[in-house]
PDB file of N, CA and C in Angstrom:
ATOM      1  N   UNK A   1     -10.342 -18.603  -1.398  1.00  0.00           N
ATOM      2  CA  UNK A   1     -10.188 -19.377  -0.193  1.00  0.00           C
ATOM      3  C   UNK A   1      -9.361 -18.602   0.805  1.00  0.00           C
ATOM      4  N   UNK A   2     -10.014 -18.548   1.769  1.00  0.00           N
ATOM      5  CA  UNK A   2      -8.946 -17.350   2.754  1.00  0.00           C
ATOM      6  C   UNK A   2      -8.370 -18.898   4.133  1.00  0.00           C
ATOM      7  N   UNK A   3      -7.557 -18.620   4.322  1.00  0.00           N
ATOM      8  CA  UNK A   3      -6.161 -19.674   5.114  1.00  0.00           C
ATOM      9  C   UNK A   3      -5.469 -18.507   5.954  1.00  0.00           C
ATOM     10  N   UNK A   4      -5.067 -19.091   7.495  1.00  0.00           N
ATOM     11  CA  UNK A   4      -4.475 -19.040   8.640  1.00  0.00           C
ATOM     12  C   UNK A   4      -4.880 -16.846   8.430  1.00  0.00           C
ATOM     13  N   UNK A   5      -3.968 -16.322   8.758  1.00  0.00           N
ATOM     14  CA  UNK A   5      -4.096 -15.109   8.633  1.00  0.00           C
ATOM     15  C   UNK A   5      -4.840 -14.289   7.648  1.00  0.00           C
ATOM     16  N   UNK A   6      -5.253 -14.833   6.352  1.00  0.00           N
ATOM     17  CA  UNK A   6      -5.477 -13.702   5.479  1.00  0.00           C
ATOM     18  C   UNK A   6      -6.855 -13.447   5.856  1.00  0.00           C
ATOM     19  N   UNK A   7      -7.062 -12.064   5.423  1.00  0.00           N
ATOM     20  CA  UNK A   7      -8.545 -11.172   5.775  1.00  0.00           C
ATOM     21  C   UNK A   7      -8.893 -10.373   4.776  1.00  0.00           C
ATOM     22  N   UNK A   8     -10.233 -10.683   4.141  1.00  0.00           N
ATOM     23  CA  UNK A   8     -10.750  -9.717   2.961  1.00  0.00           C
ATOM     24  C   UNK A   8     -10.625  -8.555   3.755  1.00  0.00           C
ATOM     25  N   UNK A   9     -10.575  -8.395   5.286  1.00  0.00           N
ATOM     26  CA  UNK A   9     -11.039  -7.112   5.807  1.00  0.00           C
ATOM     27  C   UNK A   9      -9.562  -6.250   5.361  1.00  0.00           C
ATOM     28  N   UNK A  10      -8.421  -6.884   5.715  1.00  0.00           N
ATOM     29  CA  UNK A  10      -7.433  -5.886   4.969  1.00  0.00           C
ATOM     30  C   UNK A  10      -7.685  -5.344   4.347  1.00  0.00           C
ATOM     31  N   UNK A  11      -7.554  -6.583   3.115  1.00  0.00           N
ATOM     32  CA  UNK A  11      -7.250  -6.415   1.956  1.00  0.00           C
ATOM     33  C   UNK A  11      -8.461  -5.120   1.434  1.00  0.00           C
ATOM     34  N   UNK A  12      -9.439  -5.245   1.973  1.00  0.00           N
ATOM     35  CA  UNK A  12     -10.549  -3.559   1.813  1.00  0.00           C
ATOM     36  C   UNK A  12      -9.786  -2.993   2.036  1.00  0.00           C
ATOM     37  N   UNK A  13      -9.001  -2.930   3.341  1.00  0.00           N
ATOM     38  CA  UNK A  13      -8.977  -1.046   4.074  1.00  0.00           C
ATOM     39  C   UNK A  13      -7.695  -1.252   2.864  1.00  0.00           C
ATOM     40  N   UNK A  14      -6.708  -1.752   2.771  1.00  0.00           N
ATOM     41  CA  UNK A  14      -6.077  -1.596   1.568  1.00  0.00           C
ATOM     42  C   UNK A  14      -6.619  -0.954   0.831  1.00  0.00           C
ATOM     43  N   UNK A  15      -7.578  -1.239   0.264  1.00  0.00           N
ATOM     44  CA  UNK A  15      -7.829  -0.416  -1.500  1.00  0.00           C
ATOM     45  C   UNK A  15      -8.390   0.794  -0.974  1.00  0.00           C
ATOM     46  N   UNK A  16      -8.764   0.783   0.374  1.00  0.00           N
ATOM     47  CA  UNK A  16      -8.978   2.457   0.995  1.00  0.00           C
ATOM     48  C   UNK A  16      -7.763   3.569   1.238  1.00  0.00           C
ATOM     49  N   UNK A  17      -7.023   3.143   1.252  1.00  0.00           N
ATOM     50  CA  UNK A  17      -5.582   3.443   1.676  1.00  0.00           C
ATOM     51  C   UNK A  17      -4.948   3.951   0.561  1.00  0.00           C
ATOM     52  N   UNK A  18      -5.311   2.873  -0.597  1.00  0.00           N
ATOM     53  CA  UNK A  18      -5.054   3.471  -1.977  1.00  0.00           C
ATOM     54  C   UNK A  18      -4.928   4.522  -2.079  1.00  0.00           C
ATOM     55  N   UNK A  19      -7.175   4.212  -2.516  1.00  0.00           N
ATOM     56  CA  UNK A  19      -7.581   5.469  -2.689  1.00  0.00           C
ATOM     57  C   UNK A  19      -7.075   7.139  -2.282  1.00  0.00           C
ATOM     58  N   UNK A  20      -7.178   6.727  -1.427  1.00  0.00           N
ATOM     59  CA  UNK A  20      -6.809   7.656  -0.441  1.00  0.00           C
ATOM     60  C   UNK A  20      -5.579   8.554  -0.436  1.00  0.00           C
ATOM     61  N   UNK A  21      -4.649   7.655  -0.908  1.00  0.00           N
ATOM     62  CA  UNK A  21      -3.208   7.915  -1.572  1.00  0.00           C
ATOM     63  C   UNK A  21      -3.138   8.338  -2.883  1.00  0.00           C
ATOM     64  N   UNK A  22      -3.943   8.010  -3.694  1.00  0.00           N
ATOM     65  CA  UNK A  22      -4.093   8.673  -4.978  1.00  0.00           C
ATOM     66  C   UNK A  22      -4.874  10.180  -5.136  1.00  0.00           C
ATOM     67  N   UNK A  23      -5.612  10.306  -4.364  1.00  0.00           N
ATOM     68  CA  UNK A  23      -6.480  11.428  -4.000  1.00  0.00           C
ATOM     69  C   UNK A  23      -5.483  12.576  -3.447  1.00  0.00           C
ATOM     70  N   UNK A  24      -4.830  12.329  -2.502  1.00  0.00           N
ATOM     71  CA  UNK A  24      -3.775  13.248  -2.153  1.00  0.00           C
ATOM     72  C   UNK A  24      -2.654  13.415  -2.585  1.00  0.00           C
ATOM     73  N   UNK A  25      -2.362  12.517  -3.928  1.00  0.00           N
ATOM     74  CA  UNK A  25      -1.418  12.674  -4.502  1.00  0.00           C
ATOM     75  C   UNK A  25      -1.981  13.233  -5.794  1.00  0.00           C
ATOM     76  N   UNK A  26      -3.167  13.630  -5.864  1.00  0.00           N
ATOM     77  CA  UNK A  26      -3.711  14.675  -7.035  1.00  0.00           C
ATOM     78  C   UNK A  26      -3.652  16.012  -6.842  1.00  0.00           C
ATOM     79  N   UNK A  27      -3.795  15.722  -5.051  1.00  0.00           N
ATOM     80  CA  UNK A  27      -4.242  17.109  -4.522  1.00  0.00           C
ATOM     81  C   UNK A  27      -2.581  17.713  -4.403  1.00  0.00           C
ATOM     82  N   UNK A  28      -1.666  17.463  -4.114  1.00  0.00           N
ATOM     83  CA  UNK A  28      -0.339  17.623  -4.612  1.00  0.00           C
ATOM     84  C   UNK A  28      -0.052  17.991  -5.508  1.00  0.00           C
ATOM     85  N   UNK A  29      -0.088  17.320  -6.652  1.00  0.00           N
ATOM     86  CA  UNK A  29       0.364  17.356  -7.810  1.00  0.00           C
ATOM     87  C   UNK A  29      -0.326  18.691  -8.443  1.00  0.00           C
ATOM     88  N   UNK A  30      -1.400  19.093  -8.584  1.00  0.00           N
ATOM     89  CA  UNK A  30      -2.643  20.214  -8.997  1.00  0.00           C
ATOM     90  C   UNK A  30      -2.130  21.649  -7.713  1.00  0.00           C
ATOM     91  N   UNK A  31      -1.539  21.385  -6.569  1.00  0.00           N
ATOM     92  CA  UNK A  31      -0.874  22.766  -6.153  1.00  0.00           C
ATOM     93  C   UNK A  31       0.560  22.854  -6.060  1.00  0.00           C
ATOM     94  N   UNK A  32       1.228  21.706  -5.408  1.00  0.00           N
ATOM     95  CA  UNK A  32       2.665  21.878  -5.979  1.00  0.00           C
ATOM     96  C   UNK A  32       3.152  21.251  -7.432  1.00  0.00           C
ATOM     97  N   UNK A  33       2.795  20.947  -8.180  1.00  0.00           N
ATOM     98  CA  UNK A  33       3.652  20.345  -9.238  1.00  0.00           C
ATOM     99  C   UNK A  33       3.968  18.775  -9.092  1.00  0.00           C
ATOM    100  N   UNK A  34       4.685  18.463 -10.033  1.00  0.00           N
ATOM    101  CA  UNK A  34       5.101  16.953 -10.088  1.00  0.00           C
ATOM    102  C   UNK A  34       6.215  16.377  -9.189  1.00  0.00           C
ATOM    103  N   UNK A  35       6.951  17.461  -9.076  1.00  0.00           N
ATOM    104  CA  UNK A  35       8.402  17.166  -8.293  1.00  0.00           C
ATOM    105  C   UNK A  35       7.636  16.601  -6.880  1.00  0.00           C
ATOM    106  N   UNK A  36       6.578  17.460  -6.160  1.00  0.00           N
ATOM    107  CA  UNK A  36       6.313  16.650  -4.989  1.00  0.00           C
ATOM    108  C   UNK A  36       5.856  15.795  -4.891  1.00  0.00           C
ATOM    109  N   UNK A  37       5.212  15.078  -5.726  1.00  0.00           N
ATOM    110  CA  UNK A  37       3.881  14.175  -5.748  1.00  0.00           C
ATOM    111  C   UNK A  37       5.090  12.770  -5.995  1.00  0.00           C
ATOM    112  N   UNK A  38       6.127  13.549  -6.874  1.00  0.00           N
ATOM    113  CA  UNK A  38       7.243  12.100  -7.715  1.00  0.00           C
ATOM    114  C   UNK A  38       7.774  11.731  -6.239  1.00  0.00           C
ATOM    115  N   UNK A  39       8.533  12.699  -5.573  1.00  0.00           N
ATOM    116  CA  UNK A  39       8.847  12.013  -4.314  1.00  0.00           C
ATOM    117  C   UNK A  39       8.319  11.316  -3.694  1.00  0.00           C
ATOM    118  N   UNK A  40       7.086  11.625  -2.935  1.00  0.00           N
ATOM    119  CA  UNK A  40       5.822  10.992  -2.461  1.00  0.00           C
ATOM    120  C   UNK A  40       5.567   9.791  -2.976  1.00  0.00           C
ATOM    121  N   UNK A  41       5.597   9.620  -4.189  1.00  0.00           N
ATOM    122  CA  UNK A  41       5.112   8.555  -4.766  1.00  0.00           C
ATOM    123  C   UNK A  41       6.590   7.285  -4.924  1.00  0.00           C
ATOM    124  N   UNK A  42       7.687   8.224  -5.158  1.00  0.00           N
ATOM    125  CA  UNK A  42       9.147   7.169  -5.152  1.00  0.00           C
ATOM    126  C   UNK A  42       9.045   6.581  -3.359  1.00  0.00           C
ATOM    127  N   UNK A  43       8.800   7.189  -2.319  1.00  0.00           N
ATOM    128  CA  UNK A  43       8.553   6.523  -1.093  1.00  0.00           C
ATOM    129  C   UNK A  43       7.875   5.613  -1.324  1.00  0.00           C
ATOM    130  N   UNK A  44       6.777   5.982  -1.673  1.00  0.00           N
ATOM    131  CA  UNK A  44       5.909   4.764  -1.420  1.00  0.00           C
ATOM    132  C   UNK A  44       6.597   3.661  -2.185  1.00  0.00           C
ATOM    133  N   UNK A  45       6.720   3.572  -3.172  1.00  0.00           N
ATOM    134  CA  UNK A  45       7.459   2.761  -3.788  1.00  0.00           C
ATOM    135  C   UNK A  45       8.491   2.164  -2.964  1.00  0.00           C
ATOM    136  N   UNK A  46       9.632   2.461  -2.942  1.00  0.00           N
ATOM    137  CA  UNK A  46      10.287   2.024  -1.805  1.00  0.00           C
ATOM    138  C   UNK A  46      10.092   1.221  -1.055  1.00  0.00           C
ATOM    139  N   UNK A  47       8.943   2.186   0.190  1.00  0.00           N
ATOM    140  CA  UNK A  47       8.517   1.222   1.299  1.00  0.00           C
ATOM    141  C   UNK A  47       7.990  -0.217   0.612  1.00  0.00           C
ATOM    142  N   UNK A  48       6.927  -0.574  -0.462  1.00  0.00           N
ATOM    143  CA  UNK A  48       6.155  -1.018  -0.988  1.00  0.00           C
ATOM    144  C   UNK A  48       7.473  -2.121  -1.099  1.00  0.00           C
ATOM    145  N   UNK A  49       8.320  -2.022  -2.208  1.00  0.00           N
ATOM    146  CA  UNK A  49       9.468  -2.690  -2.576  1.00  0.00           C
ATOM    147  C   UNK A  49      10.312  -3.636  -1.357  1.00  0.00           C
ATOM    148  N   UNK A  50      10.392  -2.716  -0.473  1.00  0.00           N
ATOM    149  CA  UNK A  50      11.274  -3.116   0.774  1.00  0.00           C
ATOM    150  C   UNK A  50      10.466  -4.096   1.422  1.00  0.00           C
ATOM    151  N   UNK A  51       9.126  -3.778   1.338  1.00  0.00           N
ATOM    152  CA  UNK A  51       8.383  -4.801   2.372  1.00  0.00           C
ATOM    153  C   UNK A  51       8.315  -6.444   1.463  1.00  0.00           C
ATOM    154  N   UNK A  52       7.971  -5.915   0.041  1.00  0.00           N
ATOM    155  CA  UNK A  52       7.705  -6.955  -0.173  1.00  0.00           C
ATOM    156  C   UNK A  52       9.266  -8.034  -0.244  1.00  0.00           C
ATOM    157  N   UNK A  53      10.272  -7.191  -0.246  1.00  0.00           N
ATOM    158  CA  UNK A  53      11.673  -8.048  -0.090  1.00  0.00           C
ATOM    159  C   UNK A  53      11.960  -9.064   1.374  1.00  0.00           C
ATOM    160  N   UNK A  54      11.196  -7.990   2.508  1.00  0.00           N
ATOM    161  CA  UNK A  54      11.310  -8.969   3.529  1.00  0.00           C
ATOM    162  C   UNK A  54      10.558 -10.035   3.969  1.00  0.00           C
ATOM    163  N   UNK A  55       9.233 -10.259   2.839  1.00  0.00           N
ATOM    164  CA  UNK A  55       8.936 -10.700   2.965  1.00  0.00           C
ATOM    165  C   UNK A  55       8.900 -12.082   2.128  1.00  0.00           C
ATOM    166  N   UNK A  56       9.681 -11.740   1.201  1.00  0.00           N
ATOM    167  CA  UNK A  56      10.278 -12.770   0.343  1.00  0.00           C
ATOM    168  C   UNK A  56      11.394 -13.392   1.064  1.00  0.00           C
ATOM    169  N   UNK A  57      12.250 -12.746   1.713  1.00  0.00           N
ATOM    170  CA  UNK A  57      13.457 -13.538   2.613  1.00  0.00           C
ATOM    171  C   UNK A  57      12.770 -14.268   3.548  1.00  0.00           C
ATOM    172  N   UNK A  58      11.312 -13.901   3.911  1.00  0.00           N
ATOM    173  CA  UNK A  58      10.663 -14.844   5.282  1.00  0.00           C
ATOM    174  C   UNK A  58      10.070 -15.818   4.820  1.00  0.00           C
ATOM    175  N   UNK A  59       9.425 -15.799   3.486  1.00  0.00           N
ATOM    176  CA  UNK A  59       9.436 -17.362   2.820  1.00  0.00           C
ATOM    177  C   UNK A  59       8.476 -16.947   2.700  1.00  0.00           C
ATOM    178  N   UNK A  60       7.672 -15.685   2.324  1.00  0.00           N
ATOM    179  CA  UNK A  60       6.650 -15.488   1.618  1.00  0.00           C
ATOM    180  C   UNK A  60       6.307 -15.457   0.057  1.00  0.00           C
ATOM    181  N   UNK A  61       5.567 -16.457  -0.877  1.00  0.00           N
ATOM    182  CA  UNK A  61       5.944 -16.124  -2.471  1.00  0.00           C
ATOM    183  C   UNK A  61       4.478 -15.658  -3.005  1.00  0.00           C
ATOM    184  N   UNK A  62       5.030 -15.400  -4.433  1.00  0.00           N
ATOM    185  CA  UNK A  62       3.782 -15.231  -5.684  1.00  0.00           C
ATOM    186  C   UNK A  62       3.116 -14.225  -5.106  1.00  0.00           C
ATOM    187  N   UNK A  63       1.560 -14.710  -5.101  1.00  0.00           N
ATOM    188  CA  UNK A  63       0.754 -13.090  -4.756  1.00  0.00           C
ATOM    189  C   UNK A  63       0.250 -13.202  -3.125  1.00  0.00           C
ATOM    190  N   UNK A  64       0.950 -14.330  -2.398  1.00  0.00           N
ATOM    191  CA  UNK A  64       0.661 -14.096  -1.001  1.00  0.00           C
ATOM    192  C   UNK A  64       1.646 -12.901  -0.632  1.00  0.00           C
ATOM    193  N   UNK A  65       2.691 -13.179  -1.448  1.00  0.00           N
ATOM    194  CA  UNK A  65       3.673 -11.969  -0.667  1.00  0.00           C
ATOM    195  C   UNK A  65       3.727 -10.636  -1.307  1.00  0.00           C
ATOM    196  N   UNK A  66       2.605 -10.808  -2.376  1.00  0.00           N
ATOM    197  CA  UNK A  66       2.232  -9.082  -3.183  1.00  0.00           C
ATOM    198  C   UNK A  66       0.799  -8.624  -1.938  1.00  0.00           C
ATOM    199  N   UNK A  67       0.361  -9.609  -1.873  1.00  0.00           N
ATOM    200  CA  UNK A  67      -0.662  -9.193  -0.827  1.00  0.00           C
ATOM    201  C   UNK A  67      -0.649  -8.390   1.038  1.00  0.00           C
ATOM    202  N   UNK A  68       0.597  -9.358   0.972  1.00  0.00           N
ATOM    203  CA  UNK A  68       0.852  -8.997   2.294  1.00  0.00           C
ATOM    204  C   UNK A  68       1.991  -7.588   2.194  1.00  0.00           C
ATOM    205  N   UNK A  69       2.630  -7.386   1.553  1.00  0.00           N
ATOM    206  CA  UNK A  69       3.574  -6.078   0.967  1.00  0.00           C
ATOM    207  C   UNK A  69       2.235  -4.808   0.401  1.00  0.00           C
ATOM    208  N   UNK A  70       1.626  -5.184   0.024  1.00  0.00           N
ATOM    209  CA  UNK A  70      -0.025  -4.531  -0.208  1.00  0.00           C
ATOM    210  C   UNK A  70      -0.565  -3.798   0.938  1.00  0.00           C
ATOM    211  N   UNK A  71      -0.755  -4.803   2.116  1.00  0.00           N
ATOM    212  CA  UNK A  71      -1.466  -4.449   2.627  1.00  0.00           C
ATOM    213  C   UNK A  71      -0.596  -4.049   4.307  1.00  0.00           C
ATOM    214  N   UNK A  72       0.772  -3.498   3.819  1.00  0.00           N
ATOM    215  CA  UNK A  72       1.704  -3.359   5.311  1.00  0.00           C
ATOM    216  C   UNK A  72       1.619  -1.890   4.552  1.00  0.00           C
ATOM    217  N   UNK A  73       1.689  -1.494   3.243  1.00  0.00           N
ATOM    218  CA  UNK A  73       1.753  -0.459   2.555  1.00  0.00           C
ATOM    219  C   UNK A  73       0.942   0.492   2.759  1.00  0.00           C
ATOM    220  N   UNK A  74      -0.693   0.184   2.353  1.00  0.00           N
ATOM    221  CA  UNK A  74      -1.859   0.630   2.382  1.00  0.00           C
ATOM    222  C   UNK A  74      -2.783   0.192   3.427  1.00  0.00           C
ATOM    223  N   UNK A  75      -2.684  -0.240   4.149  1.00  0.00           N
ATOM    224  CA  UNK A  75      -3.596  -0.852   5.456  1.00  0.00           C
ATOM    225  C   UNK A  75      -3.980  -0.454   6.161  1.00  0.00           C
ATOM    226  N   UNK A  76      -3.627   0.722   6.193  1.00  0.00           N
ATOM    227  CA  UNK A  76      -4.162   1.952   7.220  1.00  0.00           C
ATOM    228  C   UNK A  76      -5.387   2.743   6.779  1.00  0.00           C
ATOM    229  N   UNK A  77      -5.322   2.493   5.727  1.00  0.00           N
ATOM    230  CA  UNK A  77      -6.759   3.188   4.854  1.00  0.00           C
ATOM    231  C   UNK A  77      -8.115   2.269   6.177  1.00  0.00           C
ATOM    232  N   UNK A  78      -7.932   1.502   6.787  1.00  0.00           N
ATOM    233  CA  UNK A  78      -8.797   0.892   7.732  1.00  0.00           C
ATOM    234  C   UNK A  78      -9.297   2.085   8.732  1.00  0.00           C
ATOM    235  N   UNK A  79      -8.313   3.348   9.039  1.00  0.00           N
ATOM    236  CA  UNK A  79      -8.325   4.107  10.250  1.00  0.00           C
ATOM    237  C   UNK A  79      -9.044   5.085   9.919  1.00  0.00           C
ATOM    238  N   UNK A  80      -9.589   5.236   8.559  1.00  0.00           N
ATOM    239  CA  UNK A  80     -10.198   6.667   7.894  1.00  0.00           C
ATOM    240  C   UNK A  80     -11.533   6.331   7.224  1.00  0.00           C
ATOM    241  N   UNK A  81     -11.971   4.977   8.024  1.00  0.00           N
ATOM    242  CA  UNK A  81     -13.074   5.134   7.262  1.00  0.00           C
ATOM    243  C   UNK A  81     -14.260   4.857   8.591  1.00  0.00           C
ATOM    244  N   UNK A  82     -15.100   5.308   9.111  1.00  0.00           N
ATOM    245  CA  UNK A  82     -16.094   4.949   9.973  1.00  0.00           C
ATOM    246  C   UNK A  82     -16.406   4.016  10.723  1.00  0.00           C
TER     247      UNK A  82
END
């Protein structure tokens, strides 16, 4: 059931964004090593973490506010695809 704001269309470019993020974090990892890819990947984390905190203080819960921390994360995967 999709309500007030939510959009399968994100939530796609999300899992594009992923992708996308995992792909270049292979391509990392396979020429520099692990040390860069771990950083890279502790950011994301981070950001990922942080968003979903503010969005828990704004009265977002459960998996509306994994969704929306999801897709502030990865949402840009929308800009790379055609």
């Amino acid at each position: 059931m999709m309500s007030g704001s939510r959009s399968s269309t994100d939530v796609d470019a999300s899992h594009i964004g992923l992708v996308v993020t995992i792909i270049v974090l292979v391509v990392i990892a396979s020429l520099s090593g692990p040390r860069g890819t771990l950083v890279i990947a502790a950011c994301l984390t981070s950001w990922f973490v942080l968003v979903l905190t503010v969005v828990h203080i704004r009265g977002g819960r459960g998996g509306e506010a994994v969704r929306r921390a999801y897709v502030a994360t990865f949402g840009w995967g929308d800009y790379v695809t055609p």
